[in-house]
Protein backbone atom coordinates (compact mmCIF):
# COMPACT_ATOMS: atom_id res chain seq x y z
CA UNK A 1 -69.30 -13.44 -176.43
CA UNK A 2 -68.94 -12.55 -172.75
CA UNK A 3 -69.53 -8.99 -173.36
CA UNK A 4 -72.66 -9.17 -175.38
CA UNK A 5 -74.38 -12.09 -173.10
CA UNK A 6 -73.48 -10.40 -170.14
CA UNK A 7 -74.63 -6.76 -171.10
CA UNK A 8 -76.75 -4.67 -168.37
CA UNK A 9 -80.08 -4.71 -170.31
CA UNK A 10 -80.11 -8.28 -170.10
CA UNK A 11 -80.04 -8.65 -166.64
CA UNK A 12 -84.02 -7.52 -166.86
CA UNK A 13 -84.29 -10.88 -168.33
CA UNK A 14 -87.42 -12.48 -166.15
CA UNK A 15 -85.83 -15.43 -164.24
CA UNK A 16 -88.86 -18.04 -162.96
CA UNK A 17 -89.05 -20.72 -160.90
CA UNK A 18 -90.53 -22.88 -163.78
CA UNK A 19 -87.17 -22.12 -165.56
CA UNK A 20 -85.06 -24.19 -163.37
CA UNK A 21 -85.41 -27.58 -165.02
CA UNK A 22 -85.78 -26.13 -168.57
CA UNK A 23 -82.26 -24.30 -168.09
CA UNK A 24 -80.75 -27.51 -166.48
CA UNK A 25 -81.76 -29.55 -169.55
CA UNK A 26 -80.65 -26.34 -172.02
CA UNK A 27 -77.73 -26.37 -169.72
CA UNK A 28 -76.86 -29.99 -170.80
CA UNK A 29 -77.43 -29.91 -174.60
CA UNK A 30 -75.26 -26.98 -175.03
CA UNK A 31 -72.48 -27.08 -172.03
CA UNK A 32 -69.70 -27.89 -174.47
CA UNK A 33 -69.88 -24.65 -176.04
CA UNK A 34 -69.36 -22.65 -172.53
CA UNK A 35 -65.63 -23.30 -172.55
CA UNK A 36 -65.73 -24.84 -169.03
CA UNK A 37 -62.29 -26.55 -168.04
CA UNK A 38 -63.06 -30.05 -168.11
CA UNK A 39 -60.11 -31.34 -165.68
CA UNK A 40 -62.16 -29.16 -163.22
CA UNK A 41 -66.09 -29.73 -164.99
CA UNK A 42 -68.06 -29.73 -161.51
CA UNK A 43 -66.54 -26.87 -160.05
CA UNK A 44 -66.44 -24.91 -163.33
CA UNK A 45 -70.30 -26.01 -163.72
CA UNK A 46 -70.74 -24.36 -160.00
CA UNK A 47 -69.50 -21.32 -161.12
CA UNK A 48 -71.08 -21.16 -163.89
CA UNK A 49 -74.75 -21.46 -161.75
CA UNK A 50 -73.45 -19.07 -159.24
CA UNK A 51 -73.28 -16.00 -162.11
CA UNK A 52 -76.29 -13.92 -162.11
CA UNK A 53 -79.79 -15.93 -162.70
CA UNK A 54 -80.48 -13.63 -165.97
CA UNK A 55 -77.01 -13.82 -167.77
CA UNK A 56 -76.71 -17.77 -167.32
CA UNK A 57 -80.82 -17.67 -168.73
CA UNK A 58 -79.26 -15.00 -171.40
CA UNK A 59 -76.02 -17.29 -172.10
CA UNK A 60 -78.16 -20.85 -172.08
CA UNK A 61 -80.57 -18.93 -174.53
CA UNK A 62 -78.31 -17.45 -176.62
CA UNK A 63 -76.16 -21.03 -176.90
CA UNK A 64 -79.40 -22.76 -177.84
CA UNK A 65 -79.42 -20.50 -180.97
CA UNK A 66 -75.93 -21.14 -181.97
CA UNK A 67 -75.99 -24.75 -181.51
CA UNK A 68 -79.63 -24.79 -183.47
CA UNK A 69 -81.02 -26.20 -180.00
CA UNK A 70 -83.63 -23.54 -179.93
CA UNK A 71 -86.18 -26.09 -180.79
CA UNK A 72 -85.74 -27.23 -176.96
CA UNK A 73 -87.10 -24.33 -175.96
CA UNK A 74 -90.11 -24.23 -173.82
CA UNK A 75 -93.01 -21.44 -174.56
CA UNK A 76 -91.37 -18.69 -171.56
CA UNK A 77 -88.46 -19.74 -172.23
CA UNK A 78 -88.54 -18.94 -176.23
CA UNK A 79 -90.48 -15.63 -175.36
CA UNK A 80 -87.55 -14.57 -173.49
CA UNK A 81 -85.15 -15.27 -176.41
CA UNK A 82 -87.33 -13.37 -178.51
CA UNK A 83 -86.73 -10.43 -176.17
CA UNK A 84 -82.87 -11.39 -176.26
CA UNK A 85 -83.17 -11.07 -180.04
CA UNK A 86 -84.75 -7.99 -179.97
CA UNK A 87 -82.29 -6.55 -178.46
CA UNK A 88 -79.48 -7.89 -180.06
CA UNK A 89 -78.57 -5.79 -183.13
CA UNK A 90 -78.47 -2.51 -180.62
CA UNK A 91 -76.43 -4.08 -178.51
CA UNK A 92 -74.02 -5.41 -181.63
CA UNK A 93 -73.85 -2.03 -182.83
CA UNK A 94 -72.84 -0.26 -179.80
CA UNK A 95 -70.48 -3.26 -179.27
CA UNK A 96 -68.95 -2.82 -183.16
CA UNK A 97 -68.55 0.98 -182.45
CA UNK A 98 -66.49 0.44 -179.31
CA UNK A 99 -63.66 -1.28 -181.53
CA UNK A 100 -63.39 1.23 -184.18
């Protein structure tokens, strides 16, 4: 998952100020799927906000569609998972031709 959420062409991802408390709340609906350590949860969630604005947007947004939390979305927020989405099945493609 690391590879695909973290790719380069999603670090064009718009990041906004008005996404801050929309990503926080995302954050806390689907932060059991991010496979932070809990014996260590507030400096793995640290670390986890200290990655690259677009990739933790990309990794929220992608987690909200996994854990059918999309619905949480806010209007920007949704357009930019639609962009994630677009992209998607290139990147999958290039990533399924790497292991053959």
């Amino acid at each position: 998952m690391d590879v695909f959420t973290k790719a380069a062409e999603y670090m064009e991802i718009p990041v906004r100020r008005t996404d801050d408390e929309p990503l926080q709340k995302l954050f806390m609906l689907v932060r059991s799927e991010l496979n932070l350590d809990l014996k260590n949860i507030k400096q793995e969630q640290a670390k986890f906000w200290k990655q690259h604005p677009a990739l933790v947007k990309t990794e929220l947004l992608v987690q909200a569609q996994l854990t059918r939390e999309f619905g949480a979305l806010s209007p920007s927020l949704a357009g930019d998972f639609r962009r994630i989405l677009e992209t998607a099945p290139r990147l999958l493609e290039e990533l399924m031709k790497v292991t053959h």
